[in-house]
PDB file of N, CA and C in Angstrom:
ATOM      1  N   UNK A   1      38.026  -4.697  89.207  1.00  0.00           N
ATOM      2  CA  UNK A   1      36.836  -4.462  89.970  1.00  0.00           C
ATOM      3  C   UNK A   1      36.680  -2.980  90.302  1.00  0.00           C
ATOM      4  N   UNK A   2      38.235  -2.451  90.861  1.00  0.00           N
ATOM      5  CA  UNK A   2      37.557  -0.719  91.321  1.00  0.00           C
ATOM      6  C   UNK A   2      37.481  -0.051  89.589  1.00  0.00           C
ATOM      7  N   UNK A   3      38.165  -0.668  89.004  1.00  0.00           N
ATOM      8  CA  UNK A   3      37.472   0.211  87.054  1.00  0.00           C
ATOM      9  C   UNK A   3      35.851  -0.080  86.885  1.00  0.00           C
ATOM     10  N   UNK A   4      35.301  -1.202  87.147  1.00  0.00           N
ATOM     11  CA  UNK A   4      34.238  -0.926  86.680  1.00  0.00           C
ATOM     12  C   UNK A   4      33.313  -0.449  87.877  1.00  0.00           C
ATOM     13  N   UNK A   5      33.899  -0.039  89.289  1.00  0.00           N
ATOM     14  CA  UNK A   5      32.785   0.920  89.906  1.00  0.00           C
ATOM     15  C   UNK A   5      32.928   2.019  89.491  1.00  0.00           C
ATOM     16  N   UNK A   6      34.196   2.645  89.164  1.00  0.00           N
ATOM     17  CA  UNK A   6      34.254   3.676  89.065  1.00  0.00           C
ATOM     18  C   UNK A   6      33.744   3.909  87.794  1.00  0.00           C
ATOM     19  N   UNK A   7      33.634   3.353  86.585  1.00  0.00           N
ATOM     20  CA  UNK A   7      33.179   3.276  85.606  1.00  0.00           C
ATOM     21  C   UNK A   7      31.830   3.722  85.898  1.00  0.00           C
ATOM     22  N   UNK A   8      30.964   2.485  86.504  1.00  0.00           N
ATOM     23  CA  UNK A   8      29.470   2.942  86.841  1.00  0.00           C
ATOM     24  C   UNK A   8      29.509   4.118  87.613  1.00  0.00           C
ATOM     25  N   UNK A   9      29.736   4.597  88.405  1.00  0.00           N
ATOM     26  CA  UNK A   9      28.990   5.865  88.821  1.00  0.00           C
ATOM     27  C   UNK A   9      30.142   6.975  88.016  1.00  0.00           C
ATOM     28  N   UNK A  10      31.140   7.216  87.100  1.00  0.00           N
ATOM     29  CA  UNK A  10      30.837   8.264  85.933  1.00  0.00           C
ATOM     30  C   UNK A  10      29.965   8.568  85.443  1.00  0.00           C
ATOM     31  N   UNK A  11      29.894   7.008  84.722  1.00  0.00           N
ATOM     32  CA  UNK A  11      28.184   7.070  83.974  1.00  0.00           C
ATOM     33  C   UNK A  11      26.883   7.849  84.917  1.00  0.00           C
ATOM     34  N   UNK A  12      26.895   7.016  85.706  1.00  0.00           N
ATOM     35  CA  UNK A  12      25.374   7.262  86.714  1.00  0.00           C
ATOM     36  C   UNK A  12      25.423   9.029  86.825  1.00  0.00           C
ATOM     37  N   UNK A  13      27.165   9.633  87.261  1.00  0.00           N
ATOM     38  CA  UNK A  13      26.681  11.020  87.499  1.00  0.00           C
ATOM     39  C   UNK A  13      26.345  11.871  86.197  1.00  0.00           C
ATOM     40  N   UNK A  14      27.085  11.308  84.984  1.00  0.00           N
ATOM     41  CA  UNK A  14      26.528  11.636  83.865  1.00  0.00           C
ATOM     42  C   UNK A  14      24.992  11.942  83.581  1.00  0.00           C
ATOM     43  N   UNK A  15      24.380  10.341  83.722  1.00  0.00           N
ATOM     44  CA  UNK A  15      23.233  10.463  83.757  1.00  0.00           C
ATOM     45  C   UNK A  15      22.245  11.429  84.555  1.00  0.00           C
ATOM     46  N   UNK A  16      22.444  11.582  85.746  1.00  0.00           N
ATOM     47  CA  UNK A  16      21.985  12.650  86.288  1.00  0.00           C
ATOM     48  C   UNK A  16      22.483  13.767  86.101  1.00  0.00           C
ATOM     49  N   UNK A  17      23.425  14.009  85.834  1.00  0.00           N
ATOM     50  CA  UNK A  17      23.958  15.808  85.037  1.00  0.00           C
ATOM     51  C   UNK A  17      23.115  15.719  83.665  1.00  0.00           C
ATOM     52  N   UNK A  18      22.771  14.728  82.916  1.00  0.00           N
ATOM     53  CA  UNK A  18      21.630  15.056  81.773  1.00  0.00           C
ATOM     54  C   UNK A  18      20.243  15.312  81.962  1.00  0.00           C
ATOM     55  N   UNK A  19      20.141  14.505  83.186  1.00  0.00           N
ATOM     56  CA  UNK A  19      18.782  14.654  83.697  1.00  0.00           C
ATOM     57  C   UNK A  19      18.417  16.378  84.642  1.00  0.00           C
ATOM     58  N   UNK A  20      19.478  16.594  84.984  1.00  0.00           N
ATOM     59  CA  UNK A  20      19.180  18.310  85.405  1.00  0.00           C
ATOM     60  C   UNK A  20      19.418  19.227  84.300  1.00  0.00           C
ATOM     61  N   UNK A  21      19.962  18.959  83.248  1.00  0.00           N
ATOM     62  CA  UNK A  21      19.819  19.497  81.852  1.00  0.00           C
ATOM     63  C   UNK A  21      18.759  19.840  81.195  1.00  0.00           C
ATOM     64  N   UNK A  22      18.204  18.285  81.605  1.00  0.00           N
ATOM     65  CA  UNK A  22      16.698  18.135  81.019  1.00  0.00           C
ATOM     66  C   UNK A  22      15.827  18.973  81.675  1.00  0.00           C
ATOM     67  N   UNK A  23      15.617  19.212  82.887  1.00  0.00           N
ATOM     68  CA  UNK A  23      15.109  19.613  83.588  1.00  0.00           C
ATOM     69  C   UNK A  23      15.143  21.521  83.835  1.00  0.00           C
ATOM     70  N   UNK A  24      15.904  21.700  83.505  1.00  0.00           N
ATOM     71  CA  UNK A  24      16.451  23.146  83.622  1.00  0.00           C
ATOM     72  C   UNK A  24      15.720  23.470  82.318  1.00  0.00           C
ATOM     73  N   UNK A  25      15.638  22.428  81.394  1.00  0.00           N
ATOM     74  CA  UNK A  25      15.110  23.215  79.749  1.00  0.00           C
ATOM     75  C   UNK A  25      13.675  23.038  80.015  1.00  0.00           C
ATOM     76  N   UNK A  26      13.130  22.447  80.372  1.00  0.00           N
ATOM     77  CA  UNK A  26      11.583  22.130  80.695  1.00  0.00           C
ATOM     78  C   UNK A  26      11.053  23.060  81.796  1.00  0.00           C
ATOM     79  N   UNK A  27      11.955  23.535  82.889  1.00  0.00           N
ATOM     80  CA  UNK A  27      11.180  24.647  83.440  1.00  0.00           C
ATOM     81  C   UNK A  27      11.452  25.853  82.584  1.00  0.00           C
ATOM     82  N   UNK A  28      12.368  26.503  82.049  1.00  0.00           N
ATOM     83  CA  UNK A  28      12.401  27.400  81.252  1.00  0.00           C
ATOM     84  C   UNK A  28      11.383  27.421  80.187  1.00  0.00           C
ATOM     85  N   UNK A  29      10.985  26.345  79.451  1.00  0.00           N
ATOM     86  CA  UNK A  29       9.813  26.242  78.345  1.00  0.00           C
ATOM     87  C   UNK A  29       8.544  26.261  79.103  1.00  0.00           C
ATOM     88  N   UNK A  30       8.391  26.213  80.413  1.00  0.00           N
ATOM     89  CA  UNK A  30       7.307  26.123  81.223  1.00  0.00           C
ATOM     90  C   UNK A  30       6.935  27.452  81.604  1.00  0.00           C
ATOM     91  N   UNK A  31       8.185  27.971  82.027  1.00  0.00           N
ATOM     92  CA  UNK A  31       7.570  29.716  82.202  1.00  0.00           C
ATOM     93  C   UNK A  31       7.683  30.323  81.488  1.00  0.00           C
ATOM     94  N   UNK A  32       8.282  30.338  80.028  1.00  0.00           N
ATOM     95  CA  UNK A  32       7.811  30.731  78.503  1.00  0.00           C
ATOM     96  C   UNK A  32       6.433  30.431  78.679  1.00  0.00           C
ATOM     97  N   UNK A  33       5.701  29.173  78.696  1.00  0.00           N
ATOM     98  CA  UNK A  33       4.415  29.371  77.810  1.00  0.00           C
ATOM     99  C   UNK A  33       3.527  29.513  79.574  1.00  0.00           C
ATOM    100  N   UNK A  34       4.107  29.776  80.300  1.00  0.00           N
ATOM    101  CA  UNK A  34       3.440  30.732  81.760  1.00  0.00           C
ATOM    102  C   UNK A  34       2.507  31.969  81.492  1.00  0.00           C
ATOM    103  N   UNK A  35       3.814  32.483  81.194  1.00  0.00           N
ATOM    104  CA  UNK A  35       3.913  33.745  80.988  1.00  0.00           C
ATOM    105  C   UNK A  35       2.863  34.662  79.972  1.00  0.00           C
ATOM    106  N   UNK A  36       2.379  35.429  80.898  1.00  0.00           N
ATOM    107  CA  UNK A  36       1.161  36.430  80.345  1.00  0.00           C
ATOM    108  C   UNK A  36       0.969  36.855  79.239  1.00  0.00           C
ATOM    109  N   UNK A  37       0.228  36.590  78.238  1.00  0.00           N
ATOM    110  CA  UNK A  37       0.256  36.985  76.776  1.00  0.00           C
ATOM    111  C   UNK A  37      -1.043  38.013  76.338  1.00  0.00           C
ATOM    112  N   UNK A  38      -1.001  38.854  75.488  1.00  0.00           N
ATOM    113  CA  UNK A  38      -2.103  39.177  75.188  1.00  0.00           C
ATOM    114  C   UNK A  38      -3.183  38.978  74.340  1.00  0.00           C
ATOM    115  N   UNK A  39      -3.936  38.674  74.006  1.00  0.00           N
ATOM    116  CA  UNK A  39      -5.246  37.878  73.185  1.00  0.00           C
ATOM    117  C   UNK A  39      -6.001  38.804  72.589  1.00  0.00           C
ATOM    118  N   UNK A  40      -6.554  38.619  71.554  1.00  0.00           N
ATOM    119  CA  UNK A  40      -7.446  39.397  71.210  1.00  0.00           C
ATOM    120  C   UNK A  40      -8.582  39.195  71.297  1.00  0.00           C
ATOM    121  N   UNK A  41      -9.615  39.826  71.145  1.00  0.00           N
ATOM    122  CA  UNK A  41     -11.310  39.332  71.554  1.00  0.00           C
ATOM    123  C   UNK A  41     -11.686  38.469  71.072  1.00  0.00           C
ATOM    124  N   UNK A  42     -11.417  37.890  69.750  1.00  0.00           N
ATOM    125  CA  UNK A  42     -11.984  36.949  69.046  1.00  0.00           C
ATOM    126  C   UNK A  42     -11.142  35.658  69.736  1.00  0.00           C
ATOM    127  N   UNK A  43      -9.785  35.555  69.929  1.00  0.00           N
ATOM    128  CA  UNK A  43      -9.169  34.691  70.913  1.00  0.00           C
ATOM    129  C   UNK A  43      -9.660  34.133  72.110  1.00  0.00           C
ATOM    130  N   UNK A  44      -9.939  35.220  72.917  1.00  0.00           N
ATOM    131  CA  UNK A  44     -10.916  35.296  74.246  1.00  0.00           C
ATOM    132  C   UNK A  44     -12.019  34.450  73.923  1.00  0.00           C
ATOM    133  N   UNK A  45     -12.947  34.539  73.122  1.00  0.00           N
ATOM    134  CA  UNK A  45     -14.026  34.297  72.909  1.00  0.00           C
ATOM    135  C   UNK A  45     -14.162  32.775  72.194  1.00  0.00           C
ATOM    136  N   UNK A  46     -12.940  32.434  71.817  1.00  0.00           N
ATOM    137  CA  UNK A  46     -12.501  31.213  71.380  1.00  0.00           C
ATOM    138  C   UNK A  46     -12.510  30.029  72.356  1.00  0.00           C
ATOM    139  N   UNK A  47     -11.692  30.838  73.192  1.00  0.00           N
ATOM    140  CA  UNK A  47     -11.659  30.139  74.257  1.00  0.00           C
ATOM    141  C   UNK A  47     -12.322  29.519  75.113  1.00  0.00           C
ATOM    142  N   UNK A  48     -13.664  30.068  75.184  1.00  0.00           N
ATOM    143  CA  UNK A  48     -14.821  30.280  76.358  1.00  0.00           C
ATOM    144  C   UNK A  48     -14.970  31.533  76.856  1.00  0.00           C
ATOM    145  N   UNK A  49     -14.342  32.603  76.607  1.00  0.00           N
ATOM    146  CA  UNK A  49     -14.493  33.712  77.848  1.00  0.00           C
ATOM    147  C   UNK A  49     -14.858  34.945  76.981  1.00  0.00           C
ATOM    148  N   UNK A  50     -15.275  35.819  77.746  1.00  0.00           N
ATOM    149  CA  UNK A  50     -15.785  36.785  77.590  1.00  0.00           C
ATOM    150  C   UNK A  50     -14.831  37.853  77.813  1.00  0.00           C
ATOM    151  N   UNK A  51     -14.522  39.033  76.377  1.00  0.00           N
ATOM    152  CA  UNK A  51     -13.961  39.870  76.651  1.00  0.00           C
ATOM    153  C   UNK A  51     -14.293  41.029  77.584  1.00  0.00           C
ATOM    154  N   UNK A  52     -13.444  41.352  78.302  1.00  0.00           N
ATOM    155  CA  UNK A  52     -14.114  42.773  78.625  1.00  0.00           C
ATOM    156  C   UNK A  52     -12.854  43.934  78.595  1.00  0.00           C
ATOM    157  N   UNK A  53     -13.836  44.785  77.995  1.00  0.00           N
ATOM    158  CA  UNK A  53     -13.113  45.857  77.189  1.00  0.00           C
ATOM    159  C   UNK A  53     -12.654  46.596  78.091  1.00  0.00           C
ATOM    160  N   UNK A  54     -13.527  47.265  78.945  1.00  0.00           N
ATOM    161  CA  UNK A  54     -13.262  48.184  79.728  1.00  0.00           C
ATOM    162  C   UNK A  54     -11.874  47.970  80.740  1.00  0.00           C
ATOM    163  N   UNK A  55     -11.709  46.863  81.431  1.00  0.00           N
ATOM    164  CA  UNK A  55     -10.590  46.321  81.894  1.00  0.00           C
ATOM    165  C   UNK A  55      -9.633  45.534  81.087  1.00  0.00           C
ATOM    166  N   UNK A  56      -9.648  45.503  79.764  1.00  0.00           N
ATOM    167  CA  UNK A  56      -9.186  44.920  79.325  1.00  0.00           C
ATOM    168  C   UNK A  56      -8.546  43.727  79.220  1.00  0.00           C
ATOM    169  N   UNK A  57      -9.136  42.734  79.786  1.00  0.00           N
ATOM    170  CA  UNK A  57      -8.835  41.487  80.374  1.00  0.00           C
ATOM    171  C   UNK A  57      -9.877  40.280  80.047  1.00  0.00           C
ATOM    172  N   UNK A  58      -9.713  39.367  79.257  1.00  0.00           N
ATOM    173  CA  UNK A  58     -10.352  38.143  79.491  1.00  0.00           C
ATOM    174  C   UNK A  58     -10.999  37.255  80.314  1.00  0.00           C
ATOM    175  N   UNK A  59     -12.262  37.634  80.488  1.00  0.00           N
ATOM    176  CA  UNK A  59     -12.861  36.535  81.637  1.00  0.00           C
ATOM    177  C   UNK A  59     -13.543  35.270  81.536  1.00  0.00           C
ATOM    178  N   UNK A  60     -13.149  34.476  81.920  1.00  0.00           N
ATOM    179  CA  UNK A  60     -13.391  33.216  82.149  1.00  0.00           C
ATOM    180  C   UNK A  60     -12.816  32.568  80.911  1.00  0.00           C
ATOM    181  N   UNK A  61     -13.066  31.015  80.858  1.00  0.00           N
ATOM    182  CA  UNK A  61     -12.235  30.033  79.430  1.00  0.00           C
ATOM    183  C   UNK A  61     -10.623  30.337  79.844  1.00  0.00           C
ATOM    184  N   UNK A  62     -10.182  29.540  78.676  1.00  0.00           N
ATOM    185  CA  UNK A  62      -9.191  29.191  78.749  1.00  0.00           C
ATOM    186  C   UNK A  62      -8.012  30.350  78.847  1.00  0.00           C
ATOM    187  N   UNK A  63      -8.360  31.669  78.863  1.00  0.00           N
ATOM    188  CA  UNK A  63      -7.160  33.035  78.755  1.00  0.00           C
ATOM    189  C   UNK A  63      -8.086  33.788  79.775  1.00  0.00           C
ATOM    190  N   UNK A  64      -8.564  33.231  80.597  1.00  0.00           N
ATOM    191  CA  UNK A  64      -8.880  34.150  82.039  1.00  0.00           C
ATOM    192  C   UNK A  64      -7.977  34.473  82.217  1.00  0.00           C
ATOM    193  N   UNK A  65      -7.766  36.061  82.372  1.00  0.00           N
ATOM    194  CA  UNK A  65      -7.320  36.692  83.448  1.00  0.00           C
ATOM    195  C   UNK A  65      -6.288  37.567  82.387  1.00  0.00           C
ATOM    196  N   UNK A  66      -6.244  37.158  81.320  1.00  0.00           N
ATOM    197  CA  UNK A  66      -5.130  37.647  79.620  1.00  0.00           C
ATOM    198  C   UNK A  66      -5.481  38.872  79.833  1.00  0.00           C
ATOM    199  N   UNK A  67      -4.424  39.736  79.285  1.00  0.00           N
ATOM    200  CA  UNK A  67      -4.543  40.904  78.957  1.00  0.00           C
ATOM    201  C   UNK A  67      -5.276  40.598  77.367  1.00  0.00           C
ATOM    202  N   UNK A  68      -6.520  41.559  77.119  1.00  0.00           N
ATOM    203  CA  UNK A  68      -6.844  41.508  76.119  1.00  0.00           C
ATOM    204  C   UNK A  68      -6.279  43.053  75.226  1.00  0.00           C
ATOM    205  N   UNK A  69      -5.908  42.667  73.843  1.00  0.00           N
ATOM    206  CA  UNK A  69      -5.526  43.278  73.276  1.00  0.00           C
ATOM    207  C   UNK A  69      -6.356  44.238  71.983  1.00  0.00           C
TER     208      UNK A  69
END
């Protein structure tokens, strides 16, 4: 009887040491594709938004706020 509790919660902490594994790789791939990229006008404009040159930045659509390149 104490082998197979102890059995189950190995496992169980296992399982949750995979599950913060998981988790640690999914915020890292999350602030990879976060993270500020630069677009080019025709990109911008793909998107919905309007380049603007002068500030160089994408306005509005989907790369508001992008550095345009």
């Amino acid at each position: 009887m104490r082998i197979r509790r102890m059995l189950a919660a190995v496992i169980a902490t296992a399982a949750l040491a995979g599950l913060g594994l998981t988790g640690a790789a999914t915020a890292a791939t999350a602030t990879a594709q976060g993270a500020s990229t630069d677009v080019t006008p025709s990109e911008c404009k793909q998107g919905g938004g309007t380049p603007d040159l002068a500030d160089n930045v994408c306005k509005g659509g989907t790369h508001n706020g992008e550095k345009v390149d």
